[in-house]
C-alpha atoms as a PDB file:
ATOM      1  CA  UNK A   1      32.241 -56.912  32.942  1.00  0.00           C
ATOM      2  CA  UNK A   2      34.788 -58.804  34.909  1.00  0.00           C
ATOM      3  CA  UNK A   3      36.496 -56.994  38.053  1.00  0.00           C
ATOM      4  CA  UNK A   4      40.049 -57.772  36.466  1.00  0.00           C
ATOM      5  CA  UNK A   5      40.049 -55.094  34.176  1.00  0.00           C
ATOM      6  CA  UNK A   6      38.328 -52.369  36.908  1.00  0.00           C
ATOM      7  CA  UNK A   7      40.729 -49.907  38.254  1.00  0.00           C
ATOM      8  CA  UNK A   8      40.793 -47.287  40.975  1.00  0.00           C
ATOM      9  CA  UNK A   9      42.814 -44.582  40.585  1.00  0.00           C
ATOM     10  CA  UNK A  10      44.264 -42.885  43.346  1.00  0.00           C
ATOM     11  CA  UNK A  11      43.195 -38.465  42.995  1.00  0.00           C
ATOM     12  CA  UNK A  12      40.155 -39.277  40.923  1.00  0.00           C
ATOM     13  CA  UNK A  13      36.913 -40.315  41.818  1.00  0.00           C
ATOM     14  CA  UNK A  14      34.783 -42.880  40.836  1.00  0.00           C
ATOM     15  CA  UNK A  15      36.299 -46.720  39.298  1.00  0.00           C
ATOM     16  CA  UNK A  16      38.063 -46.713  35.771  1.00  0.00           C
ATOM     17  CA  UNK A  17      38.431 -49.695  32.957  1.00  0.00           C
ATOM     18  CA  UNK A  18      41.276 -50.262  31.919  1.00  0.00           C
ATOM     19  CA  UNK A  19      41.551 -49.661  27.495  1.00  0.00           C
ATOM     20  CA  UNK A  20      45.513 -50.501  26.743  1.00  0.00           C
ATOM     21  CA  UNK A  21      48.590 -49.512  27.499  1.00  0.00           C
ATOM     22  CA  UNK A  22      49.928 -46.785  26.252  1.00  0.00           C
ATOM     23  CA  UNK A  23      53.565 -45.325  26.013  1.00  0.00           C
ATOM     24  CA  UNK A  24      53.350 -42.764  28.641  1.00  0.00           C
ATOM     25  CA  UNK A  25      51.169 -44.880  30.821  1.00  0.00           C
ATOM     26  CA  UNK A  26      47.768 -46.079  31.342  1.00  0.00           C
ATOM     27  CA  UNK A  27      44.522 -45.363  29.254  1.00  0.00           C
ATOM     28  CA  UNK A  28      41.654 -45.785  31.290  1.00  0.00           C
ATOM     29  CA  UNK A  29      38.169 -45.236  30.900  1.00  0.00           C
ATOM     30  CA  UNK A  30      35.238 -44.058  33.239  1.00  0.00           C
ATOM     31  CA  UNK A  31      32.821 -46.465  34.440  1.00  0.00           C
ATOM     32  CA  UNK A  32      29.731 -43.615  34.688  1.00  0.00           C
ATOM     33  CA  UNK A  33      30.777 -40.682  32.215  1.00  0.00           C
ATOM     34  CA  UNK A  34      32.637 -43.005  29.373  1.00  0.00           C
ATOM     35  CA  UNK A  35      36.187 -40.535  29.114  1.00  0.00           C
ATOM     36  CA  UNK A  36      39.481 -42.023  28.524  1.00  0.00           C
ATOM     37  CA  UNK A  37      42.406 -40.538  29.981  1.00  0.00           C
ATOM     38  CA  UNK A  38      45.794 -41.469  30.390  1.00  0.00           C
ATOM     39  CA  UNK A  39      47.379 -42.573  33.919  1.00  0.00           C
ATOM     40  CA  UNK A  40      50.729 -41.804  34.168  1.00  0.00           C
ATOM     41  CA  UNK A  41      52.906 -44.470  35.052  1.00  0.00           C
ATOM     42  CA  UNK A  42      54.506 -43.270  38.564  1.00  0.00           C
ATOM     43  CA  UNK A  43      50.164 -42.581  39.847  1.00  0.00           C
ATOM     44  CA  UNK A  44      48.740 -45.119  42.389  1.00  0.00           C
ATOM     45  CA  UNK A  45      46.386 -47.753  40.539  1.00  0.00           C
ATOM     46  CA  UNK A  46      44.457 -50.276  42.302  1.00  0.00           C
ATOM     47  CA  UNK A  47      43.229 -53.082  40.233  1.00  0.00           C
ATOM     48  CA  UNK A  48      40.195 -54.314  42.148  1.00  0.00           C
ATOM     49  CA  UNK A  49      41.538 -58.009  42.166  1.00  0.00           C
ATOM     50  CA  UNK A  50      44.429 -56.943  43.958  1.00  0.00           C
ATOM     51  CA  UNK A  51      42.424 -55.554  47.297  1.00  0.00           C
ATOM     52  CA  UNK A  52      41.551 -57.407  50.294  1.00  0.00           C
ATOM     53  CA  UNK A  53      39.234 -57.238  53.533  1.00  0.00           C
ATOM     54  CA  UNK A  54      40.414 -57.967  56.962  1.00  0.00           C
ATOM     55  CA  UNK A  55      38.010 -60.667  58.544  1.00  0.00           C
ATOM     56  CA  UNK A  56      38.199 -62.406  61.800  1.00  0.00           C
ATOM     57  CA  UNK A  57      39.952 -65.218  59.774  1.00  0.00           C
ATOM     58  CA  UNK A  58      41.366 -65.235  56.422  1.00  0.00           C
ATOM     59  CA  UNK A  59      41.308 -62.169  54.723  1.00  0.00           C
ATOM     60  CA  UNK A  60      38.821 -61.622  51.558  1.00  0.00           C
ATOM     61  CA  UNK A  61      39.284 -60.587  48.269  1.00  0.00           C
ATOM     62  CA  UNK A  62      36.886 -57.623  47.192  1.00  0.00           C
ATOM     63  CA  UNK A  63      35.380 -59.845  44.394  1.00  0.00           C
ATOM     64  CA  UNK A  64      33.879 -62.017  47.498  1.00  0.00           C
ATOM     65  CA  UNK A  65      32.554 -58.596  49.296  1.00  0.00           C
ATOM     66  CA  UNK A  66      31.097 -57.594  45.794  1.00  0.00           C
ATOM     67  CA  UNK A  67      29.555 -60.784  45.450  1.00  0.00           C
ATOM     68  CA  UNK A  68      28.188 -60.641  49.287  1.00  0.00           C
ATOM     69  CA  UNK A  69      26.989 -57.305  48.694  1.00  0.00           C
ATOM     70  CA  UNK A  70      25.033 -58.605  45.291  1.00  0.00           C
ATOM     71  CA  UNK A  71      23.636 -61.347  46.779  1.00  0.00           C
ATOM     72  CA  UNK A  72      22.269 -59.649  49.983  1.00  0.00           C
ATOM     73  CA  UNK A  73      20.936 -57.054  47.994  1.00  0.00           C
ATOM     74  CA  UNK A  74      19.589 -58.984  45.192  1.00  0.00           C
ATOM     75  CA  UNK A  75      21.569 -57.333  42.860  1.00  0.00           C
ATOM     76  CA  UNK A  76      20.571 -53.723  44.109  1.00  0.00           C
ATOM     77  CA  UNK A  77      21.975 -50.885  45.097  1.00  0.00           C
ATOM     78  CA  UNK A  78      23.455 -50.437  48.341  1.00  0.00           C
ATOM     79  CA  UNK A  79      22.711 -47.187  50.541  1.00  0.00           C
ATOM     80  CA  UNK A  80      24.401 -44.384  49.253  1.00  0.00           C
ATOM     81  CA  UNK A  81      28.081 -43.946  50.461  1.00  0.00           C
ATOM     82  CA  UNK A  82      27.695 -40.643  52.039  1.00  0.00           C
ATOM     83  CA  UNK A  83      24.483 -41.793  53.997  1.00  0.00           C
ATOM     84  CA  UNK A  84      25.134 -41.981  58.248  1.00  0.00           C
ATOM     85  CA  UNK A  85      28.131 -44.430  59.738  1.00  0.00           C
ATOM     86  CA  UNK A  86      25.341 -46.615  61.207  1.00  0.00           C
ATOM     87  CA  UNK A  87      23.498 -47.786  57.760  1.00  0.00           C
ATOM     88  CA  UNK A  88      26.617 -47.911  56.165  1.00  0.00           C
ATOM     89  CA  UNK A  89      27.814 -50.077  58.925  1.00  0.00           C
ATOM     90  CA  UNK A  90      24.552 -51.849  59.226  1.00  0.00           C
ATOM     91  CA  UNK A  91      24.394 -52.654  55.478  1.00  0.00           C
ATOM     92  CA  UNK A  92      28.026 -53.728  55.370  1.00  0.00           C
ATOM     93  CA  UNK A  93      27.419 -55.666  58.456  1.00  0.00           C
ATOM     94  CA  UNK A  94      24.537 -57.697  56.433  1.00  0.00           C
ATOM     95  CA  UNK A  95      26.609 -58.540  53.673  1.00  0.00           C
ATOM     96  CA  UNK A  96      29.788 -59.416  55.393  1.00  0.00           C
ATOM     97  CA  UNK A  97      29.497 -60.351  59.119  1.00  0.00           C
ATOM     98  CA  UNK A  98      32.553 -61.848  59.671  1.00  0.00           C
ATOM     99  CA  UNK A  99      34.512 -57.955  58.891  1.00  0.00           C
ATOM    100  CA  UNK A 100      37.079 -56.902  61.663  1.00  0.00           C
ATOM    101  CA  UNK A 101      35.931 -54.001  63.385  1.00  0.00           C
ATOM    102  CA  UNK A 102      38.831 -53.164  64.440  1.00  0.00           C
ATOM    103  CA  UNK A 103      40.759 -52.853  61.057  1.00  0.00           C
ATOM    104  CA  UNK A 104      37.687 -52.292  58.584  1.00  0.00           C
ATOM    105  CA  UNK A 105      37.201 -48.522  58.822  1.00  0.00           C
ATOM    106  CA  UNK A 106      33.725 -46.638  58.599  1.00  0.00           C
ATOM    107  CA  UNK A 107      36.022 -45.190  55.588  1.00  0.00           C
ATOM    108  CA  UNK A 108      36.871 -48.526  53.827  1.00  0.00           C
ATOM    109  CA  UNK A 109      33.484 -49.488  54.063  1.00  0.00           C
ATOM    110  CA  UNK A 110      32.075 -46.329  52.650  1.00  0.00           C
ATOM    111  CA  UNK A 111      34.791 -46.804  49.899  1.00  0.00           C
ATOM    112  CA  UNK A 112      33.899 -50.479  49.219  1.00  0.00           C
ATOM    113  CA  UNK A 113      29.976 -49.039  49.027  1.00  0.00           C
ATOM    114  CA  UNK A 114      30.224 -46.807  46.609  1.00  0.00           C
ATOM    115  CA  UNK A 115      32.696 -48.631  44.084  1.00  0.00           C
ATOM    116  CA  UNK A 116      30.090 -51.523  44.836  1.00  0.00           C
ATOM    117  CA  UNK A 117      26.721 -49.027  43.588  1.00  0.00           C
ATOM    118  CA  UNK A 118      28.799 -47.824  40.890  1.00  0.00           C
ATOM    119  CA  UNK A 119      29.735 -50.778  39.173  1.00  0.00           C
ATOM    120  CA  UNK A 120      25.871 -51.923  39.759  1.00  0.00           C
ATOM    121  CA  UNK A 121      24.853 -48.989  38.042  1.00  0.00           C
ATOM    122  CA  UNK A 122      27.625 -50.415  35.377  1.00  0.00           C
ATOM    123  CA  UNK A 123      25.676 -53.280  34.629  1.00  0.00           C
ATOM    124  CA  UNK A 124      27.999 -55.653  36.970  1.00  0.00           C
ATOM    125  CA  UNK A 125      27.159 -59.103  37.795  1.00  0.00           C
ATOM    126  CA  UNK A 126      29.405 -61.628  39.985  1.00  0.00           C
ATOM    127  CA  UNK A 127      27.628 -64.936  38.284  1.00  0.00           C
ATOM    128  CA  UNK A 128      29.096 -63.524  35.074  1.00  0.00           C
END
């Protein structure tokens, strides 16, 4: 699976692969349940190549957090997203100690957590 063709789709939960284009927008697909559905063209998409982290230096692409994450965790899981701000913190902390606190949310890291676990639970692996 390569992170290029994962989407996140503003309004619906969870991470989405993109299928083709179509003529009245998007076809996506869900990562966990496997249903297509169409994106219309004027919705928010997020292609997971296009979003960054604020660090005290240069900022990161999310394939370098995913790849953090995977190889602090051995390839695990992560706590769960909706766990206390303190292990989310904590584990993000771990992965990626140069973060900014001060523009990295408890929010954006719960975010980046959970699209991390589900594309685990996807079968994802950075070294690919």
């Amino acid at each position: 699976m390569e992170l290029k063709e994962i989407l996140a789709v503003a309004g619906q939960p969870g991470l989405w692969r993109f299928v083709a284009q179509g003529t009245r927008g998007v076809i996506v697909e869900s990562l966990t349940e496997g249903r297509r559905m169409v994106v219309p063209a004027n919705a928010r998409v997020s292609g997971m190549t296009d979003i960054t982290v604020f660090t005290t230096g240069e900022d990161r692409p999310l394939s370098e957090i995913f790849a953090a994450l995977f190889a602090a965790l051995d390839g695990a899981p992560s706590v769960g997203h909706k766990e206390p701000e303190s292990a989310i913190t904590a584990a993000f902390a771990a992965a990626v100690p140069d973060y900014d606190p001060d523009r990295v949310h408890t929010s954006d890291m719960r975010k980046i957590i959970q699209w991390y676990n589900l594309l685990v639970a996807a079968g994802y692996n950075p070294a690919e």
